[in-house]
PDB file of N, CA and C in Angstrom:
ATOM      1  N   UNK A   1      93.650 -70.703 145.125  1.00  0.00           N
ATOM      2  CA  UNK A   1      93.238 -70.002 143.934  1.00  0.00           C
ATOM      3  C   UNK A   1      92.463 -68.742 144.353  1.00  0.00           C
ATOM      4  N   UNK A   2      93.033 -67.587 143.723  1.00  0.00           N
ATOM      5  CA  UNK A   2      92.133 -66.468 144.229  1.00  0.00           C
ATOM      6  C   UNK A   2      91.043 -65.872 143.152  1.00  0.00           C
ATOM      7  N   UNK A   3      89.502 -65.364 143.770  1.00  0.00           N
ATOM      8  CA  UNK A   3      88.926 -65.059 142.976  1.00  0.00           C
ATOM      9  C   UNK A   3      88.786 -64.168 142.234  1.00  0.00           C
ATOM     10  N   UNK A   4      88.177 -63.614 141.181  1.00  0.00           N
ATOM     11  CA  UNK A   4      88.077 -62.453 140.296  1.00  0.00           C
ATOM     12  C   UNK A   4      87.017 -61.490 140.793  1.00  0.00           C
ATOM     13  N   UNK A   5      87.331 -60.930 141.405  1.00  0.00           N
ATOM     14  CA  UNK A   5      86.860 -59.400 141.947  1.00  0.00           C
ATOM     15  C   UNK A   5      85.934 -58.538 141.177  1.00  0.00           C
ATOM     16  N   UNK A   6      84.724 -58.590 141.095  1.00  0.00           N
ATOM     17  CA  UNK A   6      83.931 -57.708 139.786  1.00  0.00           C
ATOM     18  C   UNK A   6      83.340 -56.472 140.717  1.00  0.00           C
ATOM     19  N   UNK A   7      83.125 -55.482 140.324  1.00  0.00           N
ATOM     20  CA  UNK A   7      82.659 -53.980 140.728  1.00  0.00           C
ATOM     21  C   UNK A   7      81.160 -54.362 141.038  1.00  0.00           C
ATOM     22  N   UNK A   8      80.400 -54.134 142.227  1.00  0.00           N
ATOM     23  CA  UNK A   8      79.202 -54.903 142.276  1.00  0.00           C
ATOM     24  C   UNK A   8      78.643 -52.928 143.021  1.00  0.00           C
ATOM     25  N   UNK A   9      78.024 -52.349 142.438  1.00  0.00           N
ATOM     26  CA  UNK A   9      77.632 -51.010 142.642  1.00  0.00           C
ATOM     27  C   UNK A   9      76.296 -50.878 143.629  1.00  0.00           C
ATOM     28  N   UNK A  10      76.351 -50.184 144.834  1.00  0.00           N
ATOM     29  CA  UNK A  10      75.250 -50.548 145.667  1.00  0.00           C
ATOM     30  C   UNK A  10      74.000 -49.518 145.056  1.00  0.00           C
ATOM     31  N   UNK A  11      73.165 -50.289 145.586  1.00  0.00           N
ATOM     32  CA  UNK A  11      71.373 -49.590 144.337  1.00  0.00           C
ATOM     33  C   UNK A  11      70.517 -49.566 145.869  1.00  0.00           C
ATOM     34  N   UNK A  12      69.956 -48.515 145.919  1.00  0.00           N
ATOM     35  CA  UNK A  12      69.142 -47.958 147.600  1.00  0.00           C
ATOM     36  C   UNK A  12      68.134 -48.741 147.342  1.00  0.00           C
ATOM     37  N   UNK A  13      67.464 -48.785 148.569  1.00  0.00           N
ATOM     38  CA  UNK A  13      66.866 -50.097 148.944  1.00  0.00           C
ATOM     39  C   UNK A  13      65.364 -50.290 148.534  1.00  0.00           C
ATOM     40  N   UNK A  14      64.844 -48.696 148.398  1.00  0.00           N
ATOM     41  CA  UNK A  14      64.191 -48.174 147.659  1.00  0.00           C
ATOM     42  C   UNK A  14      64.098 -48.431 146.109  1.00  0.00           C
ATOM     43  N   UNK A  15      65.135 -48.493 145.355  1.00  0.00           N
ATOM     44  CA  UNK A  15      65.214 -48.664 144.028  1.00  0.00           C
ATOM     45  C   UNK A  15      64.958 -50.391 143.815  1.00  0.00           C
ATOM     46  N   UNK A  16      65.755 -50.953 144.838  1.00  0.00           N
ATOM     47  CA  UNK A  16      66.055 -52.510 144.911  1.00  0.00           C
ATOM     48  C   UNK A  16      64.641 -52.869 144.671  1.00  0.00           C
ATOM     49  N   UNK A  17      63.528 -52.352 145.555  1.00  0.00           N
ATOM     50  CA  UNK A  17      62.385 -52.599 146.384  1.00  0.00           C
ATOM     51  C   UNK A  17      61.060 -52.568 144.392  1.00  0.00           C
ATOM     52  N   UNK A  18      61.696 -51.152 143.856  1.00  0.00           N
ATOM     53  CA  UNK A  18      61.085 -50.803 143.154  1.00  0.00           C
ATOM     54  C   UNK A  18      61.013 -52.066 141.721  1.00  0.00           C
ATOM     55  N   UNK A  19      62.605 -52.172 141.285  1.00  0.00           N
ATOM     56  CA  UNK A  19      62.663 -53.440 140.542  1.00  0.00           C
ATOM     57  C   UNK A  19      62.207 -54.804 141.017  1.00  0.00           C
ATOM     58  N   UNK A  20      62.286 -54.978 142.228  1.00  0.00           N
ATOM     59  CA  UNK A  20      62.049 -56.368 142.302  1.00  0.00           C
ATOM     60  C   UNK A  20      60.275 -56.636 142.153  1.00  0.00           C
ATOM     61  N   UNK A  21      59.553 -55.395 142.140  1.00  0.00           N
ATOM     62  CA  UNK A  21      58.079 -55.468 141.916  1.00  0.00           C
ATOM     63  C   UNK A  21      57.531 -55.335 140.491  1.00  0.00           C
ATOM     64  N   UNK A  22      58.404 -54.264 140.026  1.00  0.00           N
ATOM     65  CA  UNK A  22      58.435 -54.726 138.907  1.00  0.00           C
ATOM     66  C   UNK A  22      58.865 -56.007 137.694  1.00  0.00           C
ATOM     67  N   UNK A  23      59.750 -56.621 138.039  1.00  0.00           N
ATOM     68  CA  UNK A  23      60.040 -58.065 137.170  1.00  0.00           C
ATOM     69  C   UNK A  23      59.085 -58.924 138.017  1.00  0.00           C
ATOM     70  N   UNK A  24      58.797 -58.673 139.326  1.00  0.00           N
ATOM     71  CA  UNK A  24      57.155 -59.532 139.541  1.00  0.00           C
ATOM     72  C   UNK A  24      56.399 -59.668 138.785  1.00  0.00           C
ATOM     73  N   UNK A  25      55.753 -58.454 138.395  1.00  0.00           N
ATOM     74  CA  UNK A  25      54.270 -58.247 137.509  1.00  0.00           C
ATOM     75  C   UNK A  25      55.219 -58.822 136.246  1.00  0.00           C
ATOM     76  N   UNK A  26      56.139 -59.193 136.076  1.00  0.00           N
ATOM     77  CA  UNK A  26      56.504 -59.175 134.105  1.00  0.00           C
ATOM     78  C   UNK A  26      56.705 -61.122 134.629  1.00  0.00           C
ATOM     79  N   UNK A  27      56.767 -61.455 135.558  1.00  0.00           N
ATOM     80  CA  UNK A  27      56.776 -62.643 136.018  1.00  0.00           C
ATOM     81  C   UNK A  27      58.201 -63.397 135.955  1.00  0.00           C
ATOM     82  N   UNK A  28      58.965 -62.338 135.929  1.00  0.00           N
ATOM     83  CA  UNK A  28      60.536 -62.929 135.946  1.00  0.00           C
ATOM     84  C   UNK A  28      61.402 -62.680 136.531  1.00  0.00           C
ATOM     85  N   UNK A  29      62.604 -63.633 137.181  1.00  0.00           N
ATOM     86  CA  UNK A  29      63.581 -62.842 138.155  1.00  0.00           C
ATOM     87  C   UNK A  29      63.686 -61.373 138.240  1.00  0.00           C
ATOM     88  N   UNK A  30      64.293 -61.046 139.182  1.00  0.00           N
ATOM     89  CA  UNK A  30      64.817 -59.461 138.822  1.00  0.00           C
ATOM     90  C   UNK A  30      65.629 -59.266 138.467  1.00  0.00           C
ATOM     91  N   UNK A  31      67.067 -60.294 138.235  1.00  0.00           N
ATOM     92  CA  UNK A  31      68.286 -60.152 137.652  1.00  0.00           C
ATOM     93  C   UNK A  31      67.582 -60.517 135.751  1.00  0.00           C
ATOM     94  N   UNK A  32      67.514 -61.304 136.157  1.00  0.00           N
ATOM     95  CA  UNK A  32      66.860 -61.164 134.329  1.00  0.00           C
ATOM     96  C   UNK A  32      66.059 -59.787 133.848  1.00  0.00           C
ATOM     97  N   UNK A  33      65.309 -59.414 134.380  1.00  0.00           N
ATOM     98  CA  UNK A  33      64.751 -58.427 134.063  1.00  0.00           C
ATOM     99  C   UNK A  33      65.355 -57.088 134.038  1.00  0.00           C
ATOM    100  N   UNK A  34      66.149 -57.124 135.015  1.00  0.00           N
ATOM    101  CA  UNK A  34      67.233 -55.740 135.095  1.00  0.00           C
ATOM    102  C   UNK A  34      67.923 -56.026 134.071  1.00  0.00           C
ATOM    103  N   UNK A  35      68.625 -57.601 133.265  1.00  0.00           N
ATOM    104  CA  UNK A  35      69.663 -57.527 132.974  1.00  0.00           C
ATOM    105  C   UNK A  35      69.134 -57.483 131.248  1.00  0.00           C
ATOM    106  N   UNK A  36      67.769 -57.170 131.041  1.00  0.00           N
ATOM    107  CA  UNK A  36      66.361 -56.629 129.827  1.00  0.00           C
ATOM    108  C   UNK A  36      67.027 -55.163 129.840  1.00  0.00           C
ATOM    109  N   UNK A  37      66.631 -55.262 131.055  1.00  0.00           N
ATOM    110  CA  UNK A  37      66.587 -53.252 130.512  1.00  0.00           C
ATOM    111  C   UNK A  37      67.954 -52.626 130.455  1.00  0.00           C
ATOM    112  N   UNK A  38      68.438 -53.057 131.368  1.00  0.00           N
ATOM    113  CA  UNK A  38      70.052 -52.333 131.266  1.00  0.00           C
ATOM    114  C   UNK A  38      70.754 -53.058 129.971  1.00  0.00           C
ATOM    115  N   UNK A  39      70.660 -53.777 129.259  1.00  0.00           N
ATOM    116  CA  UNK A  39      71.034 -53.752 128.022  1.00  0.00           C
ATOM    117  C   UNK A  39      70.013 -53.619 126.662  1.00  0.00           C
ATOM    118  N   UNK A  40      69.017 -52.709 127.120  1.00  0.00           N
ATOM    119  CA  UNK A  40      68.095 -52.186 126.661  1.00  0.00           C
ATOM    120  C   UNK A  40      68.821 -51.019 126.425  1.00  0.00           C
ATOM    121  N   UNK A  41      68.655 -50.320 127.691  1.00  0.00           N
ATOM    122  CA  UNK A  41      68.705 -49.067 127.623  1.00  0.00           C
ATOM    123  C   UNK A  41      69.867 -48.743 126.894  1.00  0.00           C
ATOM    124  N   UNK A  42      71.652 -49.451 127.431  1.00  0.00           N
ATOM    125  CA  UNK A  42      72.948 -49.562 126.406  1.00  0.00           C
ATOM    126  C   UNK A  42      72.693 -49.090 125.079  1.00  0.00           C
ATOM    127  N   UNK A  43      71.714 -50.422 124.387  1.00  0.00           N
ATOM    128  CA  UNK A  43      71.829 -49.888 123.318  1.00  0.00           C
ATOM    129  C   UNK A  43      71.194 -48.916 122.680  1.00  0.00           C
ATOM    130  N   UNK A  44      70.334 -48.478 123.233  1.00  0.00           N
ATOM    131  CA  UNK A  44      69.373 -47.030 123.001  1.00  0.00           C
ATOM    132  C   UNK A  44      70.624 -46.345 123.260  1.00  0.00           C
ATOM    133  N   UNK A  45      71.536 -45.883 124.174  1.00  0.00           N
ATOM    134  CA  UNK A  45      72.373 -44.976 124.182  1.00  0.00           C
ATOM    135  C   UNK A  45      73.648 -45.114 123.273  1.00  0.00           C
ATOM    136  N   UNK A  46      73.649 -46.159 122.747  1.00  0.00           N
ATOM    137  CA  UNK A  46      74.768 -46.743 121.712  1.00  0.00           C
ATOM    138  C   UNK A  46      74.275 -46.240 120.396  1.00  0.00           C
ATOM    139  N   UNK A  47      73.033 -46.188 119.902  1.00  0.00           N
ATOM    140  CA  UNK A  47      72.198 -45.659 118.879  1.00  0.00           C
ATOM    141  C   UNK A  47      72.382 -44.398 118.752  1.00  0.00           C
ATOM    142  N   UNK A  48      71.478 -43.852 119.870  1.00  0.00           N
ATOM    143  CA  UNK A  48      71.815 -42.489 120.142  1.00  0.00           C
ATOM    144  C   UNK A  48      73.051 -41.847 119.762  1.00  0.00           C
ATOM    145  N   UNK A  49      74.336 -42.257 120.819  1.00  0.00           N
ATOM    146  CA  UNK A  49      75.782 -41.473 120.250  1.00  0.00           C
ATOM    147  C   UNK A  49      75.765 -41.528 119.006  1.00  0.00           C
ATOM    148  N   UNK A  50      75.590 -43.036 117.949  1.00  0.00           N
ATOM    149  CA  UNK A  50      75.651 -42.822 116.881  1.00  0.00           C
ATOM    150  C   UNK A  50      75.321 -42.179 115.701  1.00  0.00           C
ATOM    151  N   UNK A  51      73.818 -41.986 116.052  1.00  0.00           N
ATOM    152  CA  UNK A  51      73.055 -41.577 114.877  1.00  0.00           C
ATOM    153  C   UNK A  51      73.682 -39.731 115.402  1.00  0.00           C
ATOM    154  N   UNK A  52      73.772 -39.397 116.604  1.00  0.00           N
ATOM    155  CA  UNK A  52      74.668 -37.944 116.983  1.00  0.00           C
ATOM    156  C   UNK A  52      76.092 -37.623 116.210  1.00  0.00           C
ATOM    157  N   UNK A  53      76.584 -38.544 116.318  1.00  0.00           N
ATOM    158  CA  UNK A  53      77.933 -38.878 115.461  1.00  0.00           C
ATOM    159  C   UNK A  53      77.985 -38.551 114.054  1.00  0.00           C
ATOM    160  N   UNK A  54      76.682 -38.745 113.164  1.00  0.00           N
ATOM    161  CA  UNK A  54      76.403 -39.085 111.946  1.00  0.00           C
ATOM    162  C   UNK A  54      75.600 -37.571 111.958  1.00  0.00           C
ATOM    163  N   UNK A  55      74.901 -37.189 112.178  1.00  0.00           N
ATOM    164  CA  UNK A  55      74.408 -35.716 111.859  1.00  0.00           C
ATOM    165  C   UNK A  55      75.458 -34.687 112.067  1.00  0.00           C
ATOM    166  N   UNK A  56      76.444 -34.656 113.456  1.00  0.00           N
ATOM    167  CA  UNK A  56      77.600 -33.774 113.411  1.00  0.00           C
ATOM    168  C   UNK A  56      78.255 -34.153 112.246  1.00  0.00           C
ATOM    169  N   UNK A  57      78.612 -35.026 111.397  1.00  0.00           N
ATOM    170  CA  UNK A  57      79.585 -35.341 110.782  1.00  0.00           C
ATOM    171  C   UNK A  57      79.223 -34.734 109.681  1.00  0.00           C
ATOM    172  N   UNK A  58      77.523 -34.517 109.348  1.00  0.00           N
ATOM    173  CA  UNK A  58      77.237 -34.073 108.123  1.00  0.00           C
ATOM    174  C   UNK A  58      77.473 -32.593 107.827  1.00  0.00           C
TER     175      UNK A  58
END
């Protein structure tokens, strides 16, 4: 059986270094916590296009 291949994007070691101190102090993994903000941030930019969408349209 072969496995399913997902896009895994490399993050400098520096950045790595930076999140993992941060979801420290919040007292939670760093995959949980990354996986807070990056679908945080999504939908702030999902908002964004939209409410952009809706003033051009007017």
């Amino acid at each position: 059986m072969t496995k399913t291949r997902h896009y895994t994007p490399e993050l400098s070691r520096e950045l790595v270094r930076k999140l993992y101190f941060a979801a420290k102090a919040e007292g939670i993994p760093m995959t949980r916590w990354l996986n807070r903000l990056v679908d945080g941030a999504l939908k702030e930019l999902s908002e964004t296009s939209n409410n952009q969408g809706a003033v051009e349209a007017a």
